[in-house]
N, C-alpha and C. Protein backbone atom coordinates (compact mmCIF):
# COMPACT_ATOMS: atom_id res chain seq x y z
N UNK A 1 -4.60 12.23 5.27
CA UNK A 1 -5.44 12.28 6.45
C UNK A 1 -6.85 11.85 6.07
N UNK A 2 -7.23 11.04 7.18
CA UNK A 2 -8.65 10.38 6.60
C UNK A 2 -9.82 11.83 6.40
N UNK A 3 -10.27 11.85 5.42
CA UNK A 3 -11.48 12.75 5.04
C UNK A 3 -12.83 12.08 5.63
N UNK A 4 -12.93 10.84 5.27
CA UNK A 4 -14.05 10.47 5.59
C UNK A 4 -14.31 8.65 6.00
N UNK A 5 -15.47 8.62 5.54
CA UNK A 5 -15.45 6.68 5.63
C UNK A 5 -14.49 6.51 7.03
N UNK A 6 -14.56 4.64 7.01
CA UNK A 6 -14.08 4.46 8.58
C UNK A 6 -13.04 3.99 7.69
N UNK A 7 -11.87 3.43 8.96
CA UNK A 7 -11.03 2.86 8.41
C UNK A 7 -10.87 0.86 9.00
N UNK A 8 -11.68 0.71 9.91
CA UNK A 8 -11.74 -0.72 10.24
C UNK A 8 -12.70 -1.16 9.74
N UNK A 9 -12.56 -3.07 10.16
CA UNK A 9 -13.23 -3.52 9.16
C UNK A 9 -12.58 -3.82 7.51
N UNK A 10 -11.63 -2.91 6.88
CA UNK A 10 -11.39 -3.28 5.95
C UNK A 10 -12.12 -2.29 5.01
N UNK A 11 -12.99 -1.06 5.66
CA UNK A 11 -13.82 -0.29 4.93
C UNK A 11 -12.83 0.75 4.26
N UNK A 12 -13.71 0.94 2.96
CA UNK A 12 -12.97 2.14 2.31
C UNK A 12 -12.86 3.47 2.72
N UNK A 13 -12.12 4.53 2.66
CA UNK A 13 -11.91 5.56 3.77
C UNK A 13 -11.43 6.59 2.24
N UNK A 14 -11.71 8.12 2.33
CA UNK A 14 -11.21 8.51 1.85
C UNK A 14 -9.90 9.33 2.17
N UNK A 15 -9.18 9.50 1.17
CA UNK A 15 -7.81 10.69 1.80
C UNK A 15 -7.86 11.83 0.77
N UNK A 16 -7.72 12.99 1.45
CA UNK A 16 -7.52 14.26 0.99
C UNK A 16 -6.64 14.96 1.14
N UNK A 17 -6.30 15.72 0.37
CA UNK A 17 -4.81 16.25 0.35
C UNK A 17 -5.42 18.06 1.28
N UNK A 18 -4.55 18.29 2.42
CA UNK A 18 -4.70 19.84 2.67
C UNK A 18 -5.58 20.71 1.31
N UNK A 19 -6.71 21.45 2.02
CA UNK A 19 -6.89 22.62 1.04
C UNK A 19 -7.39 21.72 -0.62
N UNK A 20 -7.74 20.50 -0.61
CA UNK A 20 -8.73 19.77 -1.70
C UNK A 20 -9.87 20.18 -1.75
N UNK A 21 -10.38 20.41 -2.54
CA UNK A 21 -11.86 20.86 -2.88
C UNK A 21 -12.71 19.11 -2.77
N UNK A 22 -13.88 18.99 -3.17
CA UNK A 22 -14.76 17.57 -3.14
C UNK A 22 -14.60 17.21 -4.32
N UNK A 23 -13.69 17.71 -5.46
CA UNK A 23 -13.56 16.72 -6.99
C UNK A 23 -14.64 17.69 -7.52
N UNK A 24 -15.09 18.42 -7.18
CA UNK A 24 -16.28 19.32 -8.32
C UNK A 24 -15.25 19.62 -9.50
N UNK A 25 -13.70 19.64 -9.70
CA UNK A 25 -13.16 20.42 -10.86
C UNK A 25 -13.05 18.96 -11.78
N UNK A 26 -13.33 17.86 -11.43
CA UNK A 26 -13.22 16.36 -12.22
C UNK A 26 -12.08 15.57 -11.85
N UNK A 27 -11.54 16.03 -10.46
CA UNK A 27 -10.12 15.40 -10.07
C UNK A 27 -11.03 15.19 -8.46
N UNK A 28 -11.04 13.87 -8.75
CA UNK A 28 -11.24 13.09 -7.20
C UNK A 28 -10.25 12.80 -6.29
N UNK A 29 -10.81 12.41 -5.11
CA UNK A 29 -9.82 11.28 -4.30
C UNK A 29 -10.37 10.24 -4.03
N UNK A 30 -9.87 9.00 -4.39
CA UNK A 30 -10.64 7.89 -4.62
C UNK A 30 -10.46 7.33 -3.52
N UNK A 31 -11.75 5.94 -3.33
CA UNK A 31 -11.76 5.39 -1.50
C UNK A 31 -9.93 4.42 -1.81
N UNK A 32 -10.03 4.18 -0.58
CA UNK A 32 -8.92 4.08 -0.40
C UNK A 32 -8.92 2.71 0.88
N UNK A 33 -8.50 1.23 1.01
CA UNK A 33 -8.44 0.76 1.68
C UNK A 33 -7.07 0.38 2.11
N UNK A 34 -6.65 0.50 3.27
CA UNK A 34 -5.44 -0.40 3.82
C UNK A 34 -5.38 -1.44 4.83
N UNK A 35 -4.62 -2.38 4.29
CA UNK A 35 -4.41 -3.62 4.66
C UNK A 35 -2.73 -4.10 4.60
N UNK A 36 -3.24 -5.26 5.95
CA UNK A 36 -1.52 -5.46 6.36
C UNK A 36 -1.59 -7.09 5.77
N UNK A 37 -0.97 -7.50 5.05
CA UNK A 37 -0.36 -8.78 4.55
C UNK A 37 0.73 -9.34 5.61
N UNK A 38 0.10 -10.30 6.20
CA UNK A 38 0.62 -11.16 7.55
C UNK A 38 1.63 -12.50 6.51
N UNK A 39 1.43 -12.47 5.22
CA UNK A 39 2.10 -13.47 4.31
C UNK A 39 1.03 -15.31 4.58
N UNK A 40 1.18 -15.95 3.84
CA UNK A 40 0.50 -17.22 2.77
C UNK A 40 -0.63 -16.52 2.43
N UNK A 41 -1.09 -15.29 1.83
CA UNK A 41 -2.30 -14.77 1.54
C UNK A 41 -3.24 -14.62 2.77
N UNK A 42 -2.41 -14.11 4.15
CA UNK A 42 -3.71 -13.73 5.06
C UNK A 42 -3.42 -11.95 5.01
N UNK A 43 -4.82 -11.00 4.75
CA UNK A 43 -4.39 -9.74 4.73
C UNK A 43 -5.64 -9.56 5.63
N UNK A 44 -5.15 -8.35 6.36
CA UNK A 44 -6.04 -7.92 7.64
C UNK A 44 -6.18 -6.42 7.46
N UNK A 45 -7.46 -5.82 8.24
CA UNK A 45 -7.46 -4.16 7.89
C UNK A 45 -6.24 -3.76 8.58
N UNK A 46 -5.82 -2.52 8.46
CA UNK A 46 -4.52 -2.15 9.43
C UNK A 46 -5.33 -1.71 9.95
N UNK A 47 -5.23 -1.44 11.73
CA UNK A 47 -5.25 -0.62 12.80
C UNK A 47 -4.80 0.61 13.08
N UNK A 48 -5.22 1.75 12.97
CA UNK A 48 -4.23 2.77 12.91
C UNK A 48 -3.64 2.97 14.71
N UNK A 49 -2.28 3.25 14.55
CA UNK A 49 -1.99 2.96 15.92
C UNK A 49 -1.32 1.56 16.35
N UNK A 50 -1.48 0.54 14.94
CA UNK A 50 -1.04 -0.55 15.67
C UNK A 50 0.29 -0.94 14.92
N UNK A 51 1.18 -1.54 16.04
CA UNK A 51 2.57 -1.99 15.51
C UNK A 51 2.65 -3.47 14.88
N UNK A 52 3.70 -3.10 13.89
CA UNK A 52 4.02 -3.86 12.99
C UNK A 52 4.06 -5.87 13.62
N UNK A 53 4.02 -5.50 14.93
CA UNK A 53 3.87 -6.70 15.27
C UNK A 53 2.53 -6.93 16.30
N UNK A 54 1.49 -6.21 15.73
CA UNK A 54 0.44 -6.64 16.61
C UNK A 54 -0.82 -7.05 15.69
N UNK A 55 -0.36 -8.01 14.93
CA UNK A 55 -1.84 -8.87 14.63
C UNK A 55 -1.88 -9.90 15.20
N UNK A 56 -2.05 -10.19 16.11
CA UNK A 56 -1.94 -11.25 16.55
C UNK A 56 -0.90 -12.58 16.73
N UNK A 57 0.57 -11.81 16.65
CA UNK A 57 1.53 -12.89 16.90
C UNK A 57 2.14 -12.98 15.48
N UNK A 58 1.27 -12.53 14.64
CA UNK A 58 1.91 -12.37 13.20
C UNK A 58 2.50 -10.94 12.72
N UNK A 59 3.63 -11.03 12.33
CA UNK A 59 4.25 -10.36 11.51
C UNK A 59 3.77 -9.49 10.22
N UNK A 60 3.76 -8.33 10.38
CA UNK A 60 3.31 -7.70 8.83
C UNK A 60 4.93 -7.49 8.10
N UNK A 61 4.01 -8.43 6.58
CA UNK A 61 5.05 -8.62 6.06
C UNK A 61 5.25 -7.48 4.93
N UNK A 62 4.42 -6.52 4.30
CA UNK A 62 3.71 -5.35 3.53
C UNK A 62 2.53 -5.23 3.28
N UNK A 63 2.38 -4.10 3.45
CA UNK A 63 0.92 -2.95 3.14
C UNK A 63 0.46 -2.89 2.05
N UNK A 64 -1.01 -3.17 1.84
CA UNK A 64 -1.55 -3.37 0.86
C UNK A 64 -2.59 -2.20 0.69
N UNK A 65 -2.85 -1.23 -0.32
CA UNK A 65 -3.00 -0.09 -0.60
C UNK A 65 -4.34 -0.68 -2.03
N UNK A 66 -5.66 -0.63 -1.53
CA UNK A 66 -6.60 -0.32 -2.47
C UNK A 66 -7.17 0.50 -2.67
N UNK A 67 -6.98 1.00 -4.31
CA UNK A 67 -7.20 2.33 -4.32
C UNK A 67 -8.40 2.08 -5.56
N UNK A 68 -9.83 2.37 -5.19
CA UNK A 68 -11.22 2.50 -6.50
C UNK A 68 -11.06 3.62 -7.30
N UNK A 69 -10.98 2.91 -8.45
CA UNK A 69 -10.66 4.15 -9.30
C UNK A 69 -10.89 3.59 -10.57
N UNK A 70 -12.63 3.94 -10.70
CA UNK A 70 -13.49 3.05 -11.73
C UNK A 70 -13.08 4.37 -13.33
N UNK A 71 -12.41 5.33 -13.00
CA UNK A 71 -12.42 6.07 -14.28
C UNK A 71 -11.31 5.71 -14.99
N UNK A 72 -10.28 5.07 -14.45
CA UNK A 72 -9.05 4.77 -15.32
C UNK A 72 -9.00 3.62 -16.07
N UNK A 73 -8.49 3.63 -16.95
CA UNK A 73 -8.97 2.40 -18.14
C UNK A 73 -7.47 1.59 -17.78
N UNK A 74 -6.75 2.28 -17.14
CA UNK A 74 -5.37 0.91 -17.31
C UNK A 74 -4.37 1.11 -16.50
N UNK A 75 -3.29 0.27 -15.84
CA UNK A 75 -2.49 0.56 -14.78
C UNK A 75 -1.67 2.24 -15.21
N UNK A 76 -1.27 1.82 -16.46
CA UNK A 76 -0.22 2.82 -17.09
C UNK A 76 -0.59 4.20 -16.95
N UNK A 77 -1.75 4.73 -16.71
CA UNK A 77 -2.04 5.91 -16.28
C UNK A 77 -1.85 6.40 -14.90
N UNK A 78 -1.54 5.41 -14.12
CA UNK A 78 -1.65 6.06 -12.73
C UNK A 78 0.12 6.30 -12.45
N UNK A 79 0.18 7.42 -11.67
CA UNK A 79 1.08 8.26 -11.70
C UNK A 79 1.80 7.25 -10.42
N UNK A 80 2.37 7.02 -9.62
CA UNK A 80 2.81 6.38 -8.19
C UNK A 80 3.59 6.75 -7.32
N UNK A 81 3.97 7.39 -6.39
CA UNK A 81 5.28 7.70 -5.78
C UNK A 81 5.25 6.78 -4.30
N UNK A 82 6.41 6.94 -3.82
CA UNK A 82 6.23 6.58 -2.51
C UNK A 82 7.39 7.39 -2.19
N UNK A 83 7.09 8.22 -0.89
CA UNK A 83 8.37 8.83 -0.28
C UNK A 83 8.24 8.93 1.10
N UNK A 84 9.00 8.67 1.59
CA UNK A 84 9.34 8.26 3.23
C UNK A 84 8.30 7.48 3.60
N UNK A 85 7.47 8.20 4.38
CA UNK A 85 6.22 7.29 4.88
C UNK A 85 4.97 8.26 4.16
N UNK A 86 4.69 8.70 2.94
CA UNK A 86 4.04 9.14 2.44
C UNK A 86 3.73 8.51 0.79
N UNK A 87 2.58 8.08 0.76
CA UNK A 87 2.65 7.28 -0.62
C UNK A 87 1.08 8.45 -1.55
N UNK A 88 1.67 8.64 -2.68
CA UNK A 88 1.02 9.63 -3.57
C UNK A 88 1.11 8.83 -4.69
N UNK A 89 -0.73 9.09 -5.01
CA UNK A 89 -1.12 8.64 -6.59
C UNK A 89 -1.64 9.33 -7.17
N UNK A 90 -1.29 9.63 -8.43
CA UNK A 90 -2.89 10.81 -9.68
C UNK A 90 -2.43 10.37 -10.83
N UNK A 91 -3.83 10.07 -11.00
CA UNK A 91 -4.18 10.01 -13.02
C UNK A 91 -4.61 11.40 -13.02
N UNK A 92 -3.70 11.61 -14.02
CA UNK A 92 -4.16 12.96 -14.29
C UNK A 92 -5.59 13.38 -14.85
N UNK A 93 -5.89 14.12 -14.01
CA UNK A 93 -7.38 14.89 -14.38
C UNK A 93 -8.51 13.86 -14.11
N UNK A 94 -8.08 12.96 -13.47
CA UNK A 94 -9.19 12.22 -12.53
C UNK A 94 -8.98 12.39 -11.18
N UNK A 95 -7.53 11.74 -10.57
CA UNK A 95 -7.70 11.12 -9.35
C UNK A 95 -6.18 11.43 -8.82
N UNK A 96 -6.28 11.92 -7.84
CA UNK A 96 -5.41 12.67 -6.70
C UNK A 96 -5.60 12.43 -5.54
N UNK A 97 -4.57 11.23 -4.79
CA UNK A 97 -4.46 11.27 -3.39
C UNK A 97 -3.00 11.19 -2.69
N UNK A 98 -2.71 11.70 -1.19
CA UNK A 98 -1.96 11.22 -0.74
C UNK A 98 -2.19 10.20 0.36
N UNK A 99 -1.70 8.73 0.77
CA UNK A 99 -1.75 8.28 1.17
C UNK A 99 -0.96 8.46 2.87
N UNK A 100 -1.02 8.93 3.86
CA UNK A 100 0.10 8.55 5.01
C UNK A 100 0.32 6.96 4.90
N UNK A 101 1.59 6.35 5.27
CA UNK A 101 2.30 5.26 5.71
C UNK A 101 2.22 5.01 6.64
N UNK A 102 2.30 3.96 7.76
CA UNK A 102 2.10 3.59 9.34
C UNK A 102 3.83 3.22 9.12
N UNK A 103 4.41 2.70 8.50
CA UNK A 103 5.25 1.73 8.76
C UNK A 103 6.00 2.37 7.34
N UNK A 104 7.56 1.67 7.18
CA UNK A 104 8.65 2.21 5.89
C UNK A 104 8.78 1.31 5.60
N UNK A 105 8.25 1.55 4.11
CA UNK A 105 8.23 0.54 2.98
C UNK A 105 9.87 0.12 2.15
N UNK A 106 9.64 -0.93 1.43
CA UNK A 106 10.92 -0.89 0.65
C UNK A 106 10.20 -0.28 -1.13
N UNK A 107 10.48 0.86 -1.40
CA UNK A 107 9.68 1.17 -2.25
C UNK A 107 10.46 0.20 -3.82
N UNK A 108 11.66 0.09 -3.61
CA UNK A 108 12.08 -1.02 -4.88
C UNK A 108 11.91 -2.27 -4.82
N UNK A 109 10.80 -2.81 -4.16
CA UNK A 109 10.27 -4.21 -4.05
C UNK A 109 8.93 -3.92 -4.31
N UNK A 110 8.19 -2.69 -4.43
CA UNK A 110 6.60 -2.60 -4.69
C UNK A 110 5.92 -3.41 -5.82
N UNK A 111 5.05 -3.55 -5.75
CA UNK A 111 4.12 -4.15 -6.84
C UNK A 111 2.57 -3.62 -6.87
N UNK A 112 2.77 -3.72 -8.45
CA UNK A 112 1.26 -3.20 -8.38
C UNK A 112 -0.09 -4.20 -9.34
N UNK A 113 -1.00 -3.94 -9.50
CA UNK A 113 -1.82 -4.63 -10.10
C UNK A 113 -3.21 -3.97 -10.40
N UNK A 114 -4.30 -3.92 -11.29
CA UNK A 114 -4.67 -3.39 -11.83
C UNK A 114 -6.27 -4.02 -12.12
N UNK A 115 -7.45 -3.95 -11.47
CA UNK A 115 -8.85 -4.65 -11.74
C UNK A 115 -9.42 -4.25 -12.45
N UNK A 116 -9.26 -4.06 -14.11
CA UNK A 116 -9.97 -3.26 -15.07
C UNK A 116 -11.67 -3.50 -14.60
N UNK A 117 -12.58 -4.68 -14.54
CA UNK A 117 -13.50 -4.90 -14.64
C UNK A 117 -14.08 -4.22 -12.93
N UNK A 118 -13.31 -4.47 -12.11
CA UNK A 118 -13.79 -3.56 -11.13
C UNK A 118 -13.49 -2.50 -10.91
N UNK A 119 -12.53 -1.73 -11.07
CA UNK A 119 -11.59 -0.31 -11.16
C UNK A 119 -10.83 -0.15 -9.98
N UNK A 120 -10.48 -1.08 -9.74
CA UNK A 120 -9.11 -1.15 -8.58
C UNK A 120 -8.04 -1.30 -8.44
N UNK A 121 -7.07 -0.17 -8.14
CA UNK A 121 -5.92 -0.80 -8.27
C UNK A 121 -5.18 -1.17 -6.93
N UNK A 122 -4.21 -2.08 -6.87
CA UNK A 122 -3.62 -2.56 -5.81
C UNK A 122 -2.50 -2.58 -5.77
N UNK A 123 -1.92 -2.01 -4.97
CA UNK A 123 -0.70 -1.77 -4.66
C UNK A 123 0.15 -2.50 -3.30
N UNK A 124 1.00 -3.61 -3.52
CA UNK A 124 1.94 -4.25 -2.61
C UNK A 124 3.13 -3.52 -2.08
N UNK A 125 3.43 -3.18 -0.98
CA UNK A 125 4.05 -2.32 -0.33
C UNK A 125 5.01 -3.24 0.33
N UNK A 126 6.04 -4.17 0.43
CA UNK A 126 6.66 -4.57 1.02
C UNK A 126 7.75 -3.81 2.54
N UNK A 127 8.03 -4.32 3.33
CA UNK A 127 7.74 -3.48 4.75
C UNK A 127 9.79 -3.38 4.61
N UNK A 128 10.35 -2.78 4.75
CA UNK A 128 11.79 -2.55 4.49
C UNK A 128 12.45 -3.46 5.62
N UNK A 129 11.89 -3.15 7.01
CA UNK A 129 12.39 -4.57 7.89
C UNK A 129 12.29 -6.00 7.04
N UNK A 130 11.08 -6.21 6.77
CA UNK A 130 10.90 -7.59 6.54
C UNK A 130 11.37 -7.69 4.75
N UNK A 131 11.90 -7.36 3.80
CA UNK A 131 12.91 -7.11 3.02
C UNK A 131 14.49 -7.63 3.34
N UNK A 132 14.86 -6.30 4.25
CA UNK A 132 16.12 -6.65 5.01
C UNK A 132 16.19 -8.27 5.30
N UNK A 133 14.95 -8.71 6.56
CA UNK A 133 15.04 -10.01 6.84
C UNK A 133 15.37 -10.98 5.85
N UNK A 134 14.79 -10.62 5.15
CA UNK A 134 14.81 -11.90 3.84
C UNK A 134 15.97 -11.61 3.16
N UNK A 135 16.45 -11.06 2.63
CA UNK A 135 18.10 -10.62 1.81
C UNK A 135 18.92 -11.04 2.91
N UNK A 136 19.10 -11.13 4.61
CA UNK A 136 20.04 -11.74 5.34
C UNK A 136 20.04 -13.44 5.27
N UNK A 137 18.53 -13.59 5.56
CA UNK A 137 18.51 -14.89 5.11
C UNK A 137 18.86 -15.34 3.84
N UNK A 138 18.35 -14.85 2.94
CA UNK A 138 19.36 -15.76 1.59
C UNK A 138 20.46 -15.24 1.49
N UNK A 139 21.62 -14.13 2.06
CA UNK A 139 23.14 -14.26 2.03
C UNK A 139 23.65 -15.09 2.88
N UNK A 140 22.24 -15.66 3.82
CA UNK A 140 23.06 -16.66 5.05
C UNK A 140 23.38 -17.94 4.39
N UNK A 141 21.80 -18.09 4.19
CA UNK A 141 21.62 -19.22 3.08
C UNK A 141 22.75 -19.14 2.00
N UNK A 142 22.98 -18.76 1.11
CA UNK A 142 24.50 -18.86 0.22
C UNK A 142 25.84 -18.69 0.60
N UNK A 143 26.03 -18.48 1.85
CA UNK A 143 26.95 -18.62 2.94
C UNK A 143 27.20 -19.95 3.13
N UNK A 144 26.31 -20.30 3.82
CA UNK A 144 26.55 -21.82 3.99
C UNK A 144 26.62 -22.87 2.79
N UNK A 145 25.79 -22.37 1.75
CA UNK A 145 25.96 -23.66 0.96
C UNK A 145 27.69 -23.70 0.07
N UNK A 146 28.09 -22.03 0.24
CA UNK A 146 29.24 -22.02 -0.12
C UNK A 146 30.34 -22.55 0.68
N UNK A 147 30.13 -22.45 1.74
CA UNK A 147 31.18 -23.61 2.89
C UNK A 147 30.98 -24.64 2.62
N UNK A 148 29.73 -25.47 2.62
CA UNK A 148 29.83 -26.86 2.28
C UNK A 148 30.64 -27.32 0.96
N UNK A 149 30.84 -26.27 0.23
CA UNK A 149 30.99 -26.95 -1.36
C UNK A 149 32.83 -27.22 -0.77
């Protein structure tokens, strides 16, 4: 649930978990941006409230999850989960958040990535519809090329 900051625009927002203190014990919640990947590299803020098919005629193809988190020195520390429509990260003894989901991810297609020099990490959320889509299309696709042969 948003704690603070806006969330349009693309601005960083924080999330806090129920019953979080402000990080006074050295465990933060770091800003937090989300963004919808429309696919050829166009990513837009998400809308909260808005459906998977309302950017404008384009398709969200997965959720893109930036999370500042200038204390961690490397991807390998950050902890990751994703469950249902709830996505949870902590380096331990820094940084603790839960994320809400708008939309259900395919969590075995995720990707992540890692901005040592800025302290960001990024997380690709691929959307489980648009997954599905694509695995029908290439069994269609090898369907047919197997009839032709």
């Amino acid at each position: 649930r948003p704690a603070g900051g806006g969330g349009g625009g693309g601005s960083y927002a924080a999330y806090a978990r129920p019953g979080e203190d402000d990080g006074a014990g050295g465990v933060e919640a770091p800003q937090v941006r989300l963004l919808v990947d429309l696919g050829g590299g166009l990513l837009k803020a998400h809308r909260p409230g808005a459906g998977a098919a309302d950017y404008g005629g384009e398709e969200v193809r997965a959720l893109v999850v930036k999370l500042e988190m200038p204390r961690m020195a490397a991807a390998s520390e950050a902890d990751v989960d994703v469950s249902g429509d709830l996505l949870s990260v902590e380096v331990e003894g820094k940084y603790e958040v839960e994320v809400p989901l708008p939309y259900e991810v395919d969590d075995g297609a995720a990707d992540a990535a890692f901005d040592r020099r800025r302290g960001v990490l990024t997380l690709t959320l691929p959307l489980r519809a648009w997954t599905k889509k694509a695995y029908d299309r290439a069994l269609a696709q090898r369907e047919r090329e197997g009839e032709e042969r």
